[in-house]
PDB file of N, CA and C in Angstrom:
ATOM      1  N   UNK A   1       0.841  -1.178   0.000  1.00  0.00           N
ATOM      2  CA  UNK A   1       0.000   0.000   0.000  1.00  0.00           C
ATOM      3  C   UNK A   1       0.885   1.239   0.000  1.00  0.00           C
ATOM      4  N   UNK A   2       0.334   2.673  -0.501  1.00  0.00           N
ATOM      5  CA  UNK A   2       1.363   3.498  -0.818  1.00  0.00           C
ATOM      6  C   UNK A   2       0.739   4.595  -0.544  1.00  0.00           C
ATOM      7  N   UNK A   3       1.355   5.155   0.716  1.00  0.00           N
ATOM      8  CA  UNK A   3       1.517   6.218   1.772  1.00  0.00           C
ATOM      9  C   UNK A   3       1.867   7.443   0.920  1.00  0.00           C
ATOM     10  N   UNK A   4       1.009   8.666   1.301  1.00  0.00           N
ATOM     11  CA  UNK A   4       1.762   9.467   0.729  1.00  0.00           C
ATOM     12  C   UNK A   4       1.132  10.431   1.637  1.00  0.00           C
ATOM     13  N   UNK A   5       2.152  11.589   2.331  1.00  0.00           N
ATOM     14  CA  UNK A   5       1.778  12.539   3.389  1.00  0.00           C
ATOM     15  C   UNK A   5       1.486  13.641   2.362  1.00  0.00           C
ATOM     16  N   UNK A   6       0.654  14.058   3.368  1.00  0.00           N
ATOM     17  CA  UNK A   6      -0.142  15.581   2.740  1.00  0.00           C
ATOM     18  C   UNK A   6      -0.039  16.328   3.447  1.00  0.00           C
ATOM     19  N   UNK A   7       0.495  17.111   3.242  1.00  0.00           N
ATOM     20  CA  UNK A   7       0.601  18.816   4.522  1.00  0.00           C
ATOM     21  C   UNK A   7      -0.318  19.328   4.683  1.00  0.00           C
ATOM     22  N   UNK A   8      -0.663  20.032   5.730  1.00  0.00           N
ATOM     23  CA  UNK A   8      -2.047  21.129   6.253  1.00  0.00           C
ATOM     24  C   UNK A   8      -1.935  22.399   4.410  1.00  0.00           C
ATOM     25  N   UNK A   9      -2.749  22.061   3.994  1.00  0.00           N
ATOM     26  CA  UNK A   9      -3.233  23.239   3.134  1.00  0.00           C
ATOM     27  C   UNK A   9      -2.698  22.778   1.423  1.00  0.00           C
ATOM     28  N   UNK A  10      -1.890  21.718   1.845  1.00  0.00           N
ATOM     29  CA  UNK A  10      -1.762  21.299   0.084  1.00  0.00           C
ATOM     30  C   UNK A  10      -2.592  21.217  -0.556  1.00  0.00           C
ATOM     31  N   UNK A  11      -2.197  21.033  -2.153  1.00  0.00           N
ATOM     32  CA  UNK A  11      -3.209  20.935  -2.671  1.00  0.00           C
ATOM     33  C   UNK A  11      -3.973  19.366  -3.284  1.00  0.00           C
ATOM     34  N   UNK A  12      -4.761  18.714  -3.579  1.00  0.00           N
ATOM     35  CA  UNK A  12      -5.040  17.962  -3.899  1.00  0.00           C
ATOM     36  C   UNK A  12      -4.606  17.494  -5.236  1.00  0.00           C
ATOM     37  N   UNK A  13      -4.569  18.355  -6.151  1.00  0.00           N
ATOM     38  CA  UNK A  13      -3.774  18.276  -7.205  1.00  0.00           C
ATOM     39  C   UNK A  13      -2.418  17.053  -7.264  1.00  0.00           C
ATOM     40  N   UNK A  14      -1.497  17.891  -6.351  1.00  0.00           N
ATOM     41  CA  UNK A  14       0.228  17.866  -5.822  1.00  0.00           C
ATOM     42  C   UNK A  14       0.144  16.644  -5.303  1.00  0.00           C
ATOM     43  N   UNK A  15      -0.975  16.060  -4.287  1.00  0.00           N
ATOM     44  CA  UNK A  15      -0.869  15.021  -3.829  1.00  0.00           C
ATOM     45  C   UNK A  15      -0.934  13.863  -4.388  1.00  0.00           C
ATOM     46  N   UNK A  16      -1.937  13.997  -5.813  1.00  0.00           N
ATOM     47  CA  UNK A  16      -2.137  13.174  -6.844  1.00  0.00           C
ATOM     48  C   UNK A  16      -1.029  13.111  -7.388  1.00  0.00           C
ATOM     49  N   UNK A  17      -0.645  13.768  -8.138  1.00  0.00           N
ATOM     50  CA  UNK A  17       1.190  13.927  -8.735  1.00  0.00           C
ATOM     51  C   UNK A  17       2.034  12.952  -8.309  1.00  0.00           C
ATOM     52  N   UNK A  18       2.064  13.407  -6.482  1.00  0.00           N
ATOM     53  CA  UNK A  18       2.745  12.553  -6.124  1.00  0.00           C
ATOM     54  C   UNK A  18       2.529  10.997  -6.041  1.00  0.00           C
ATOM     55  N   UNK A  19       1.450  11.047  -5.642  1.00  0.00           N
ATOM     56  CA  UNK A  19       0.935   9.327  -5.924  1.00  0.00           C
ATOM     57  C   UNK A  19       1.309   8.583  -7.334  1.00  0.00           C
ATOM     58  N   UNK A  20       0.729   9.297  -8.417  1.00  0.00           N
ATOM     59  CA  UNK A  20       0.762   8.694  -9.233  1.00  0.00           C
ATOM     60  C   UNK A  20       2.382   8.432  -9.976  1.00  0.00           C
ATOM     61  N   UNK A  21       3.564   9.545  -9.269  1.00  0.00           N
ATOM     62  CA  UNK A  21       4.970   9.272  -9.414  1.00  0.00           C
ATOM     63  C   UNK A  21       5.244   7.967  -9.170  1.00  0.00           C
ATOM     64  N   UNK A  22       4.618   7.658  -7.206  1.00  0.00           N
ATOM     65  CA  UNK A  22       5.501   6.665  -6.573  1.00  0.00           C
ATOM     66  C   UNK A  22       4.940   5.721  -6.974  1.00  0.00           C
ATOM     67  N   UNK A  23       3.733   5.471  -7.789  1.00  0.00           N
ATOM     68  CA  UNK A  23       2.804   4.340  -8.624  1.00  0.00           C
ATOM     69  C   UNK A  23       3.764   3.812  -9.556  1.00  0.00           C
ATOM     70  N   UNK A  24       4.166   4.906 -10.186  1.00  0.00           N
ATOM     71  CA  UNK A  24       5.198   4.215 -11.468  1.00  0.00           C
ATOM     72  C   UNK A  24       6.227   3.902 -11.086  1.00  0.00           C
ATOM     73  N   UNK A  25       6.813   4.501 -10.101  1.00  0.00           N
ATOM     74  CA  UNK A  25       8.445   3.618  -9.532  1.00  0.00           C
ATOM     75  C   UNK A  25       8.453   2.459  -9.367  1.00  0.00           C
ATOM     76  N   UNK A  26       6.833   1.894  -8.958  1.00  0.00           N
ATOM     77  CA  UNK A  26       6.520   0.802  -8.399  1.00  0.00           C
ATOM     78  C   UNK A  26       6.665  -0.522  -9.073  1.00  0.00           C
ATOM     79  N   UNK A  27       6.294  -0.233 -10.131  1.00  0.00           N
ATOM     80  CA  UNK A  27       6.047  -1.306 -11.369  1.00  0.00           C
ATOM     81  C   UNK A  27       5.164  -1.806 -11.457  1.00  0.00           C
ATOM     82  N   UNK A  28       4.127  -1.884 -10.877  1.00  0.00           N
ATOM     83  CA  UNK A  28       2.975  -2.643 -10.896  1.00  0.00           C
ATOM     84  C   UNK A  28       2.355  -2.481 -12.198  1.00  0.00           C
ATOM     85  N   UNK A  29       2.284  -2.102 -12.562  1.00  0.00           N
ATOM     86  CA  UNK A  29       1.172  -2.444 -14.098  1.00  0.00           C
ATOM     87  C   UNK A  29       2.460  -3.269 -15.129  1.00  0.00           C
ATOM     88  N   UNK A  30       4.016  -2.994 -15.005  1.00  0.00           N
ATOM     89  CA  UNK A  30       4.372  -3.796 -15.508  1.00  0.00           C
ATOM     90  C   UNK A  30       4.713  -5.162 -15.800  1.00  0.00           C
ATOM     91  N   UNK A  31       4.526  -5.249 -14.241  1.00  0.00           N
ATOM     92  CA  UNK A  31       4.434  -6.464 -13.439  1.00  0.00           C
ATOM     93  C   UNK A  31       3.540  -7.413 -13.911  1.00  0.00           C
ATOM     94  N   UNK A  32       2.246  -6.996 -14.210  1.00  0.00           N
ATOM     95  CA  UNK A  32       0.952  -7.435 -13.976  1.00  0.00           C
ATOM     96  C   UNK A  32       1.137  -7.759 -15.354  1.00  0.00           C
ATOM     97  N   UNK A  33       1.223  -6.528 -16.401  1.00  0.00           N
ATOM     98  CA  UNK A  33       1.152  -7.179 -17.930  1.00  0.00           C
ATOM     99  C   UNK A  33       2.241  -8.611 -18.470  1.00  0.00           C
ATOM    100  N   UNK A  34       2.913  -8.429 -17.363  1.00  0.00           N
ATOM    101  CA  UNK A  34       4.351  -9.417 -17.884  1.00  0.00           C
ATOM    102  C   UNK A  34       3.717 -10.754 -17.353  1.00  0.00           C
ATOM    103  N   UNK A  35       3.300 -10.951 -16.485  1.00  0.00           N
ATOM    104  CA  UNK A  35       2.295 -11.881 -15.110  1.00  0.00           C
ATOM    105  C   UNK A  35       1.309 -12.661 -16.838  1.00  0.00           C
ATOM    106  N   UNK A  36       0.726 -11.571 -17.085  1.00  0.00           N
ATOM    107  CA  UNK A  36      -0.677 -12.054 -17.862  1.00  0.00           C
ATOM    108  C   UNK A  36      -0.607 -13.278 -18.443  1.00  0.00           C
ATOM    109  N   UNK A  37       0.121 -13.441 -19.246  1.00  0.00           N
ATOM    110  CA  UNK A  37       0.455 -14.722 -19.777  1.00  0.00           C
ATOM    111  C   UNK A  37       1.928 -15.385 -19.804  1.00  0.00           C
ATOM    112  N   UNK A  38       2.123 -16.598 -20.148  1.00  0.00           N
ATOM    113  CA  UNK A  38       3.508 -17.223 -19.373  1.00  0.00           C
ATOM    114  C   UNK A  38       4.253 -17.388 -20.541  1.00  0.00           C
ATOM    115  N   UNK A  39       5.883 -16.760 -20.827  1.00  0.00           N
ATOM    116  CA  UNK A  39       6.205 -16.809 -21.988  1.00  0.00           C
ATOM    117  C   UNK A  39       7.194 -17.896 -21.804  1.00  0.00           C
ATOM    118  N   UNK A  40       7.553 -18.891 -22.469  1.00  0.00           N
ATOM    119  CA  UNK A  40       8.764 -19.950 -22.481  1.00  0.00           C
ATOM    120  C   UNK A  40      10.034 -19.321 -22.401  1.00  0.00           C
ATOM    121  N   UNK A  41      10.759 -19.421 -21.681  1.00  0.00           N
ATOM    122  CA  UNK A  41      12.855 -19.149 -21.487  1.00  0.00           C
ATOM    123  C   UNK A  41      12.761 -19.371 -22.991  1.00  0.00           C
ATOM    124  N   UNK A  42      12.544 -19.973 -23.877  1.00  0.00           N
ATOM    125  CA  UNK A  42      13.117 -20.344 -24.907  1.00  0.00           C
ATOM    126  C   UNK A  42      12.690 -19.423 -26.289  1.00  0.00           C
ATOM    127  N   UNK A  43      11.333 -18.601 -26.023  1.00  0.00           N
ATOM    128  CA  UNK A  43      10.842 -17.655 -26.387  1.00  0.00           C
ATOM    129  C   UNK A  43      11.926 -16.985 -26.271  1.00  0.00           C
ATOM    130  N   UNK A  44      11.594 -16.246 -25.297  1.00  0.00           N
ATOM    131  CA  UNK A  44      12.696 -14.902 -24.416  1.00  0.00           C
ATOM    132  C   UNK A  44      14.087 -15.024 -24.633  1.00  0.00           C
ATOM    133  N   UNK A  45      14.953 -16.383 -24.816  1.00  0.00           N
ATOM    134  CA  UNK A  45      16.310 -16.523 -25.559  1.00  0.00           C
ATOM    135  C   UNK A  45      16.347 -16.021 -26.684  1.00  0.00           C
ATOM    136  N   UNK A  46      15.235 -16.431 -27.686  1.00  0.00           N
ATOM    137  CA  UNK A  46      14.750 -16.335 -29.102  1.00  0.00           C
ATOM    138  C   UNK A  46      14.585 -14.735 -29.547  1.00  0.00           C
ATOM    139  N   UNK A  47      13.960 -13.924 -28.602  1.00  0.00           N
ATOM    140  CA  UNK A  47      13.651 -12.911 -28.623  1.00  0.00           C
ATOM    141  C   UNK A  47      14.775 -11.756 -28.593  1.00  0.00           C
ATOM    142  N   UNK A  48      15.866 -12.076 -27.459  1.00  0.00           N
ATOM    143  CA  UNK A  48      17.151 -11.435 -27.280  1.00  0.00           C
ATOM    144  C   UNK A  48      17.791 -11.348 -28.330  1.00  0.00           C
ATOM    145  N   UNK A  49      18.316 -12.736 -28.862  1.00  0.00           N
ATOM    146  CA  UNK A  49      19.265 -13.080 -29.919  1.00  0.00           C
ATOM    147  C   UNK A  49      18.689 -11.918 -30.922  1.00  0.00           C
ATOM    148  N   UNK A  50      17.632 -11.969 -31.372  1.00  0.00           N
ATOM    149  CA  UNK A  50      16.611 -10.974 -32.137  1.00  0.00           C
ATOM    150  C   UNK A  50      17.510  -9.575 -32.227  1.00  0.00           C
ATOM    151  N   UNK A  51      16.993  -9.318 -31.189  1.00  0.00           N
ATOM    152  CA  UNK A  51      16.940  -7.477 -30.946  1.00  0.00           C
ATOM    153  C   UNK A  51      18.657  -7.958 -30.485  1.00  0.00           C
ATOM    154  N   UNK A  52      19.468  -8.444 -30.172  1.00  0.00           N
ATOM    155  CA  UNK A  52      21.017  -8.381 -30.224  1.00  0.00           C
ATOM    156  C   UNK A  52      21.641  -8.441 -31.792  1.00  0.00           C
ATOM    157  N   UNK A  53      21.003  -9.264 -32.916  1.00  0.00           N
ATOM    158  CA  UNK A  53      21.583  -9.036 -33.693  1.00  0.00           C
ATOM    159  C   UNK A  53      20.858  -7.532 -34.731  1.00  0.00           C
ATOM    160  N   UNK A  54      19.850  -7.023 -34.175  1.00  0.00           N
ATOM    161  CA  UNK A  54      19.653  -5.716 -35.048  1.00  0.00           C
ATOM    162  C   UNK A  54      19.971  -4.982 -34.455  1.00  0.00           C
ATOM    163  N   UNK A  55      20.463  -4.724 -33.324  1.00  0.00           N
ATOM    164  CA  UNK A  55      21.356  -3.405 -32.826  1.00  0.00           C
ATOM    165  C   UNK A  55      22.491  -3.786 -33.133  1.00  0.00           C
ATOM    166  N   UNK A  56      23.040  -5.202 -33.624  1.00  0.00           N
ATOM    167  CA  UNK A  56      24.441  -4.998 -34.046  1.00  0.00           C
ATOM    168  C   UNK A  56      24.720  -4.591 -35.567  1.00  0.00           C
ATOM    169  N   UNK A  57      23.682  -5.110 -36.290  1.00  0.00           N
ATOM    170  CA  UNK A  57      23.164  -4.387 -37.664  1.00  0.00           C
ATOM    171  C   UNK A  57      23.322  -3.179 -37.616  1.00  0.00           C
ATOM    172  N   UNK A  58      22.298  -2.079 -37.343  1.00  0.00           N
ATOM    173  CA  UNK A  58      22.351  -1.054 -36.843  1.00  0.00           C
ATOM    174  C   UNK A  58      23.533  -0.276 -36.601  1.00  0.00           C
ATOM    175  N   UNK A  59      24.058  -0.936 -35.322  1.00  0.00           N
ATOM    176  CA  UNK A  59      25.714  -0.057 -35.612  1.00  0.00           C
ATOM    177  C   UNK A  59      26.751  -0.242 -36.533  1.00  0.00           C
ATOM    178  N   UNK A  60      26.565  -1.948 -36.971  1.00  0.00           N
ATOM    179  CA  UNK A  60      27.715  -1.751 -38.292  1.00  0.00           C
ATOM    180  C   UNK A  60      26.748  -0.472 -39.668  1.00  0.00           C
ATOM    181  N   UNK A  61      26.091  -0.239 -39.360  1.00  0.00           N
ATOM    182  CA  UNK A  61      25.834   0.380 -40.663  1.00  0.00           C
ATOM    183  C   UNK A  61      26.021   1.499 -40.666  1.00  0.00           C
ATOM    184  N   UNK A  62      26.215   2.650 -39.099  1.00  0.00           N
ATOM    185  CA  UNK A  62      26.275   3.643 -38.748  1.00  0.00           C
ATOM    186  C   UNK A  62      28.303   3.910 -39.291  1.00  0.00           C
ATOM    187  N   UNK A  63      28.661   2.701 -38.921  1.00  0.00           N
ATOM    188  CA  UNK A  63      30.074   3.441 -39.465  1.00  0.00           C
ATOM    189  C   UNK A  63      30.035   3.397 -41.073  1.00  0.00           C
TER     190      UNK A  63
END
């Protein structure tokens, strides 16, 4: 649960702000979307190799 102090006369606004900051530090919605369904190690190996060899693409082409 996530505490957030409010001073005598703040504004409600500011307090929201702040909540919704320490919400995202939190991770929870990323958490939850990653949670949703169960991906195989072997996926997620599959997936790396992926995006490792087009950023290495990518930079050989930049020189």
């Amino acid at each position: 649960m996530l505490i957030i102090p409010v001073k005598e006369g703040e504004n409600i606004e500011r307090a929201l702000k702040k909540y919704k900051k320490k919400y995202d530090k939190t991770n929870v919605m990323k958490e939850l979307r990653r949670r949703k369904e169960f991906v195989k190690p072997s996926v997620i190996d599959r997936q790396a190799n992926i995006r490792a060899a087009y950023a290495q693409k990518m930079k050989s082409q930049e020189i």
